[in-house]
PDB file of N, CA and C in Angstrom:
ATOM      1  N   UNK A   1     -20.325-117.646  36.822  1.00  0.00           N
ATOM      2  CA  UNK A   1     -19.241-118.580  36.656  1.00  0.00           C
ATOM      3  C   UNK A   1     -19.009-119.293  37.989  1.00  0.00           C
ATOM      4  N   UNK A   2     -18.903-120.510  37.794  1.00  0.00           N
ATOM      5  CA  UNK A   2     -18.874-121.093  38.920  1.00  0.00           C
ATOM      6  C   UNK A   2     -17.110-120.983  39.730  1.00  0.00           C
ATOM      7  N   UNK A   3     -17.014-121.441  41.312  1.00  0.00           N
ATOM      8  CA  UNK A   3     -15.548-121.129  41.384  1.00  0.00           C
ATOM      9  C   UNK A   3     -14.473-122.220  40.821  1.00  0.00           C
ATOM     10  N   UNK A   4     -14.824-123.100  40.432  1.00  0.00           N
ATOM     11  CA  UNK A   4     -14.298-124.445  39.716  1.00  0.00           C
ATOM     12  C   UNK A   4     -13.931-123.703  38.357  1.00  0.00           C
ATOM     13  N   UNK A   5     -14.515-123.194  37.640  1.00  0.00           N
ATOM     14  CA  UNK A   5     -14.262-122.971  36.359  1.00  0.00           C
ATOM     15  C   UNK A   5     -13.248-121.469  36.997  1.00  0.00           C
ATOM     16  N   UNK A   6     -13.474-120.479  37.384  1.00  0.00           N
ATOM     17  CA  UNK A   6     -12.788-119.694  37.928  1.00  0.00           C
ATOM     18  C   UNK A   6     -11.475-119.908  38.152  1.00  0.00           C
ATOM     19  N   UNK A   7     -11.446-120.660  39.225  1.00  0.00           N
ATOM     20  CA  UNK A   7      -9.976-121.539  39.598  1.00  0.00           C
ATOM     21  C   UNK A   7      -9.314-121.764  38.398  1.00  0.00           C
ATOM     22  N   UNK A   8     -10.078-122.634  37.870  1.00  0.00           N
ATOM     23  CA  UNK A   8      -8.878-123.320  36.376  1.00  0.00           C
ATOM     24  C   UNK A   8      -8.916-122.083  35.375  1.00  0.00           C
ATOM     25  N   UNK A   9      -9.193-121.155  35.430  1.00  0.00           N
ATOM     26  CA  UNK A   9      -8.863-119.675  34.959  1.00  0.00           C
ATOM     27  C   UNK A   9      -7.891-119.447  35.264  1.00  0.00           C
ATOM     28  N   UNK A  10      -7.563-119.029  36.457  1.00  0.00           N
ATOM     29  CA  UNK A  10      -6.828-118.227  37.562  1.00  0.00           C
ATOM     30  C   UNK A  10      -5.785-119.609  37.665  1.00  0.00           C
ATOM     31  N   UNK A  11      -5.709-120.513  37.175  1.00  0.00           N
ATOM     32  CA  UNK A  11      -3.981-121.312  37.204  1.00  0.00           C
ATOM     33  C   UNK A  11      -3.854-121.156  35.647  1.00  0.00           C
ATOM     34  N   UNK A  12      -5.004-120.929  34.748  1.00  0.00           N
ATOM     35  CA  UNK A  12      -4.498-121.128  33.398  1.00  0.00           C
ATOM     36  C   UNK A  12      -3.635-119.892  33.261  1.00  0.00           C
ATOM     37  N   UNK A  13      -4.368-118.728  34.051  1.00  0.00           N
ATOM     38  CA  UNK A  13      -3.210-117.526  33.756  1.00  0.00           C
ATOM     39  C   UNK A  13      -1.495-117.201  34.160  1.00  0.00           C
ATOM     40  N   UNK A  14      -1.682-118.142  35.611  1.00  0.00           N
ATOM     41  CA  UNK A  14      -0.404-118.034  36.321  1.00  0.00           C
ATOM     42  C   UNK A  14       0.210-119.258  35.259  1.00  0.00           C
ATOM     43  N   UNK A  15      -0.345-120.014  34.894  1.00  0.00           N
ATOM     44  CA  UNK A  15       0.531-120.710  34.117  1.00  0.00           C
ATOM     45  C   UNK A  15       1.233-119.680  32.952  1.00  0.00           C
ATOM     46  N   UNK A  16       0.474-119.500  32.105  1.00  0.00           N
ATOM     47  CA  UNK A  16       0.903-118.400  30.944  1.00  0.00           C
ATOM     48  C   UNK A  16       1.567-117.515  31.620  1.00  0.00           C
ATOM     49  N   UNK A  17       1.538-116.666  32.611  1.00  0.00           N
ATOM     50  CA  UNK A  17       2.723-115.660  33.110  1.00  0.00           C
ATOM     51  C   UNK A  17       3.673-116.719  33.466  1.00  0.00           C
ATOM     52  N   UNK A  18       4.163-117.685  33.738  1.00  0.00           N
ATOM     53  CA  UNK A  18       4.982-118.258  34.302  1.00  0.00           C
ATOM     54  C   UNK A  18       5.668-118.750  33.253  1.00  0.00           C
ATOM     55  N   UNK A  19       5.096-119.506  31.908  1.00  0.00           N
ATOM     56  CA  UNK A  19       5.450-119.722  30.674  1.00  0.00           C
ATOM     57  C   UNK A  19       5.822-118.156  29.767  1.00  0.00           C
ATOM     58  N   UNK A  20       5.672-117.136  30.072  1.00  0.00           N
ATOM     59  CA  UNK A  20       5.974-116.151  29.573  1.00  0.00           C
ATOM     60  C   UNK A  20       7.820-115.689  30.421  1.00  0.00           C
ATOM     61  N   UNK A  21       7.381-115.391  31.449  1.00  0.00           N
ATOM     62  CA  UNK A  21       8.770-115.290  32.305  1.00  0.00           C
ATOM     63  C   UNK A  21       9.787-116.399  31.641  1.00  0.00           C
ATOM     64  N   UNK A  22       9.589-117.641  31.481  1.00  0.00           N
ATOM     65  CA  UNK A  22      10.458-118.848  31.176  1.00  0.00           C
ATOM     66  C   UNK A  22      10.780-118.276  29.570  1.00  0.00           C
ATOM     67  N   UNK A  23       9.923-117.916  28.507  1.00  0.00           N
ATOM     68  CA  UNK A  23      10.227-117.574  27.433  1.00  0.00           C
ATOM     69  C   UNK A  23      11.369-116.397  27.380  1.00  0.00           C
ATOM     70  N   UNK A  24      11.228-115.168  28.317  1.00  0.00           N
ATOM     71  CA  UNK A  24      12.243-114.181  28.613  1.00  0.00           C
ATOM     72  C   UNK A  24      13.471-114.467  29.281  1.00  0.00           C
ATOM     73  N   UNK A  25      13.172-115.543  30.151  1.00  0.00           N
ATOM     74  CA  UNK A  25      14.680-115.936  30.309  1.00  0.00           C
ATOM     75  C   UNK A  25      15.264-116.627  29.197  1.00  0.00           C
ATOM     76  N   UNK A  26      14.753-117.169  28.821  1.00  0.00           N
ATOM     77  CA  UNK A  26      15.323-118.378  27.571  1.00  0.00           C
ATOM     78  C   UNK A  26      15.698-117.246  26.648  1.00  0.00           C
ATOM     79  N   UNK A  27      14.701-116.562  26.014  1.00  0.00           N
ATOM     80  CA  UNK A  27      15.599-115.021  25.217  1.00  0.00           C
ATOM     81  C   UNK A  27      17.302-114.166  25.793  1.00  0.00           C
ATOM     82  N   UNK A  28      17.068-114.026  27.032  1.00  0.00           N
ATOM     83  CA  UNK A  28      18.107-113.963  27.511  1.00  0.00           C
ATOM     84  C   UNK A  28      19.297-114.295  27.227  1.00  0.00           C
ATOM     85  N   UNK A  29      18.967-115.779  27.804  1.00  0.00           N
ATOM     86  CA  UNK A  29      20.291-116.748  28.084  1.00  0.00           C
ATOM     87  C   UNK A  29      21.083-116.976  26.441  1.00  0.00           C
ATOM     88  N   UNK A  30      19.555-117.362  25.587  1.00  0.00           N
ATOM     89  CA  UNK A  30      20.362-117.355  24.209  1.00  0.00           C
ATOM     90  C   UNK A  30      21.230-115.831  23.651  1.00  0.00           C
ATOM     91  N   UNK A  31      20.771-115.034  24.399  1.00  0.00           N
ATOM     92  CA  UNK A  31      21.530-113.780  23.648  1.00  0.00           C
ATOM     93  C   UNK A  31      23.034-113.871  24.434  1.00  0.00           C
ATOM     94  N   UNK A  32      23.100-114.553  25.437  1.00  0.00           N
ATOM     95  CA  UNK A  32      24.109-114.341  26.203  1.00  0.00           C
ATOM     96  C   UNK A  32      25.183-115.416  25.564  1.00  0.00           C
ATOM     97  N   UNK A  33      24.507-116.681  25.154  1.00  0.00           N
ATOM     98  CA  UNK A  33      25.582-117.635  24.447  1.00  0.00           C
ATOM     99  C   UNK A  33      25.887-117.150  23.027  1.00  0.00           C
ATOM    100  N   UNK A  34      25.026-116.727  22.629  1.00  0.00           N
ATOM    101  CA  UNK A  34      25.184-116.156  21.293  1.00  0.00           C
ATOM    102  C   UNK A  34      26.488-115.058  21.267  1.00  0.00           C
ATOM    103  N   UNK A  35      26.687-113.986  22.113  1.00  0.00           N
ATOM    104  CA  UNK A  35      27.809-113.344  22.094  1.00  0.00           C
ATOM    105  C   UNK A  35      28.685-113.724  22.905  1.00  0.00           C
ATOM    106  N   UNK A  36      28.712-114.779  23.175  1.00  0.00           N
ATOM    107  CA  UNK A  36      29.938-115.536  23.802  1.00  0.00           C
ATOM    108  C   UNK A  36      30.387-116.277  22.762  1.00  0.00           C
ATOM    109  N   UNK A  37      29.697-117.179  22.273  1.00  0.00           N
ATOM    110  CA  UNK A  37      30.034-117.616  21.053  1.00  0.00           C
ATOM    111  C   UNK A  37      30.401-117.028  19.773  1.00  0.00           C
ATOM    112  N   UNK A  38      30.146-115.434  19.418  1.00  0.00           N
ATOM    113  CA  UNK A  38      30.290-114.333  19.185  1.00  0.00           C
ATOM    114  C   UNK A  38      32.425-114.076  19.646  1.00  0.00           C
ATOM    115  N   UNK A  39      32.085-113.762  20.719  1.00  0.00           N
ATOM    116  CA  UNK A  39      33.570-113.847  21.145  1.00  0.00           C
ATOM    117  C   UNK A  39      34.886-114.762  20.767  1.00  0.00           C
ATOM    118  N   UNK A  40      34.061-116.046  21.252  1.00  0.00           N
ATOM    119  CA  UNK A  40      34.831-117.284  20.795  1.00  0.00           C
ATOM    120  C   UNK A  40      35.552-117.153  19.486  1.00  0.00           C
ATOM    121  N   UNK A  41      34.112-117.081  18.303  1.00  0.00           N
ATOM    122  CA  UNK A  41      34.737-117.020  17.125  1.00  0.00           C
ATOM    123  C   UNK A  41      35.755-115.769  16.688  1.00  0.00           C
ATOM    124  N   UNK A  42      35.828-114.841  16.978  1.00  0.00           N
ATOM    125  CA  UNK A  42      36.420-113.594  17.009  1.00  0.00           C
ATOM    126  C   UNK A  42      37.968-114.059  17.373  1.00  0.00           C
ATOM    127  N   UNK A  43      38.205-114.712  18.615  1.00  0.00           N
ATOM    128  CA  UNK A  43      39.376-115.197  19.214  1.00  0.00           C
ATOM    129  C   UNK A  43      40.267-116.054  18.855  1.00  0.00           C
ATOM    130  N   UNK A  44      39.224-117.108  17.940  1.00  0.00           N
ATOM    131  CA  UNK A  44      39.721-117.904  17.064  1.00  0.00           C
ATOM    132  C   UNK A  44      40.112-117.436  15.490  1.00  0.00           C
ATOM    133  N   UNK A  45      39.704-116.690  15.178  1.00  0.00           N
ATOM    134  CA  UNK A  45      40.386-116.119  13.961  1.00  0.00           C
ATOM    135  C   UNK A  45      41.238-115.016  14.262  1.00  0.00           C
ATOM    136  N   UNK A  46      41.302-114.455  15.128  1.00  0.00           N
ATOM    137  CA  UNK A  46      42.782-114.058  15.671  1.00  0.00           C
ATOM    138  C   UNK A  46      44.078-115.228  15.832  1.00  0.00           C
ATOM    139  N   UNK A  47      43.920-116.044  16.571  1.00  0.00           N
ATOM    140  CA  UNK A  47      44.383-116.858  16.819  1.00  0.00           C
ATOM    141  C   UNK A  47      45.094-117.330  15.266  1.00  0.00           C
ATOM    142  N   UNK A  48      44.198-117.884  14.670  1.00  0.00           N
ATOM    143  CA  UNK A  48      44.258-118.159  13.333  1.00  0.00           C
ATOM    144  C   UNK A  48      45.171-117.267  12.528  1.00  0.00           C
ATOM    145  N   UNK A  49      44.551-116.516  12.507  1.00  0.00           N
ATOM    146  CA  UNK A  49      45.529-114.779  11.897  1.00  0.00           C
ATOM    147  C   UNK A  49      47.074-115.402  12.305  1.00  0.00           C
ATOM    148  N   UNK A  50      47.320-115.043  13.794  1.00  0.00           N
ATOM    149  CA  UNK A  50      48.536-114.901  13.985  1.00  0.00           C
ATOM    150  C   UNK A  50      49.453-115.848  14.202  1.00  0.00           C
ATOM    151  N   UNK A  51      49.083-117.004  14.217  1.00  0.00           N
ATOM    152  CA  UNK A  51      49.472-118.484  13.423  1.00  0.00           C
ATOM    153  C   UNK A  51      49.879-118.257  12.337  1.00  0.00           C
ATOM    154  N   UNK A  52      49.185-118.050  11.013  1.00  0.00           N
ATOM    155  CA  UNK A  52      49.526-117.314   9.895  1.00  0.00           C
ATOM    156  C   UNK A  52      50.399-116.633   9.420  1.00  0.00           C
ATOM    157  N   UNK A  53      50.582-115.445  10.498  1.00  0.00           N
ATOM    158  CA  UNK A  53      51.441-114.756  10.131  1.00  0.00           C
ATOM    159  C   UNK A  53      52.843-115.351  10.915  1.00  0.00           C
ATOM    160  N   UNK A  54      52.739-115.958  12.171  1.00  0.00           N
ATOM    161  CA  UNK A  54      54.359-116.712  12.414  1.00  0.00           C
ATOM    162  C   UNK A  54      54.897-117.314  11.384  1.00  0.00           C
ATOM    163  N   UNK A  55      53.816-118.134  11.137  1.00  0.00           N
ATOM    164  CA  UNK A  55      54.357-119.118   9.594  1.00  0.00           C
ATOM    165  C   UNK A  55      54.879-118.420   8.421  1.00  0.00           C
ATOM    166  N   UNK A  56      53.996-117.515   8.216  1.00  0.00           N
ATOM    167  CA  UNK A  56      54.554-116.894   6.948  1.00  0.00           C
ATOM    168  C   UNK A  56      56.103-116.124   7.055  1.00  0.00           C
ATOM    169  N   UNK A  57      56.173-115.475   8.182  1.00  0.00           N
ATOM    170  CA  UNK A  57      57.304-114.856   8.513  1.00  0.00           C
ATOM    171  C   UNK A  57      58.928-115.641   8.369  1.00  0.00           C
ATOM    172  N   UNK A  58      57.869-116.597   8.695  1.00  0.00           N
ATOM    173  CA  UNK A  58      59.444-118.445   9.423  1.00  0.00           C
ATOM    174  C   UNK A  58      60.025-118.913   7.878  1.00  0.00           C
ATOM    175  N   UNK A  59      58.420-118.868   6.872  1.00  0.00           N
ATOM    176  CA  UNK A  59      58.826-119.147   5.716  1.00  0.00           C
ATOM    177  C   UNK A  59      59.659-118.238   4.868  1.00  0.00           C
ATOM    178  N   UNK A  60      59.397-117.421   5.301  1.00  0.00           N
ATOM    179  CA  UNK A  60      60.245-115.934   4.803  1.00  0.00           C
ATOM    180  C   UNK A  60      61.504-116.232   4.543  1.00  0.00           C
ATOM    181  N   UNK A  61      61.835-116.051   5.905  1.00  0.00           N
ATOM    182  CA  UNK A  61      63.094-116.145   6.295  1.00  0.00           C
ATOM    183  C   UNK A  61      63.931-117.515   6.170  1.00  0.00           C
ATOM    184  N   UNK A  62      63.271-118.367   5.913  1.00  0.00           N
ATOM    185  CA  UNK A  62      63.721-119.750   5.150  1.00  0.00           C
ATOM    186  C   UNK A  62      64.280-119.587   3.728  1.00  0.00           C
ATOM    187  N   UNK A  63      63.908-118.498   3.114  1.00  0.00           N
ATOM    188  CA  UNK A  63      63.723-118.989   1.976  1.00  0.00           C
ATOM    189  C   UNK A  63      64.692-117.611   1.769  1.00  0.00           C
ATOM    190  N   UNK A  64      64.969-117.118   2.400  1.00  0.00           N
ATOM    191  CA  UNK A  64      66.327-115.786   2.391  1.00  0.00           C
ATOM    192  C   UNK A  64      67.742-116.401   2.640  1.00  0.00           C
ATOM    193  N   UNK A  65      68.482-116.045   1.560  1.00  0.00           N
ATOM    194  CA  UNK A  65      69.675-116.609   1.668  1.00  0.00           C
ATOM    195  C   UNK A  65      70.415-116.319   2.715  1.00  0.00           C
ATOM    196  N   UNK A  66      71.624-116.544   3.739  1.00  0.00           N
ATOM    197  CA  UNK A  66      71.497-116.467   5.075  1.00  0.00           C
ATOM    198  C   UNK A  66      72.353-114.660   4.906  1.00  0.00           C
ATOM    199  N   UNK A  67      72.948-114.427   3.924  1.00  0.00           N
ATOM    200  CA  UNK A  67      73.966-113.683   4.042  1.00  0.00           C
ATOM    201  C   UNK A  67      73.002-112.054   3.935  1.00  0.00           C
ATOM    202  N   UNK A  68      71.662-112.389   3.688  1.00  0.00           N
ATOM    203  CA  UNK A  68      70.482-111.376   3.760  1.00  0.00           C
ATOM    204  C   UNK A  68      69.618-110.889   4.790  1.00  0.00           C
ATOM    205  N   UNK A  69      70.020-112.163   5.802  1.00  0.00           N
ATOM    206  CA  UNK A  69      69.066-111.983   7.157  1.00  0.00           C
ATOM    207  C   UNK A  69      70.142-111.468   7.931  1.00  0.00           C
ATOM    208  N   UNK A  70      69.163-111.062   8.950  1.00  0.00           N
ATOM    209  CA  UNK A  70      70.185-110.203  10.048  1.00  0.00           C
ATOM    210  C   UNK A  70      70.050-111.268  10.782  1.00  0.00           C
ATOM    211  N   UNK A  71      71.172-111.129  11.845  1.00  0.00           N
ATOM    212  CA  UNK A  71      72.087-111.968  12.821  1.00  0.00           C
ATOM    213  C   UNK A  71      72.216-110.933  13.717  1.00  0.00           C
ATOM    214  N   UNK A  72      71.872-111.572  15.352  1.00  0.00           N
ATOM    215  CA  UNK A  72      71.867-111.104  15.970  1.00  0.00           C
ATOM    216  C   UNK A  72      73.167-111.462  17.026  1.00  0.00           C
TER     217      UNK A  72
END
């Protein structure tokens, strides 16, 4: 084998390890937005939830004649 053909061996490989490393980070990073985004949504249906339940509570008590609610 000549060293010309050799050479372009020996970058075709560092290329592929280098394109391999880039593939493992990229695995990474997506797992990392993924449970962040993971989080996000979690926070937001809490959020949601307890929105919900203020409202429902407010409506509650709207709809209770006054001489039924406590007074503080």
């Amino acid at each position: 084998m000549s060293k010309k053909v050799s050479s372009l061996l020996e970058k075709k490989d560092a290329a592929n390890e280098d394109l391999t490393a880039i593939r493992k980070e990229a695995e990474g990073t997506n797992t990392t937005v993924s449970g962040s985004a993971e989080t996000v949504l979690i926070a937001l249906r809490l959020h949601n939830l307890h929105n919900l339940a203020q409202h429902s509570v407010k409506n509650l008590f709207a709809e209770c004649p006054r001489e039924y609610t406590r007074q503080t």
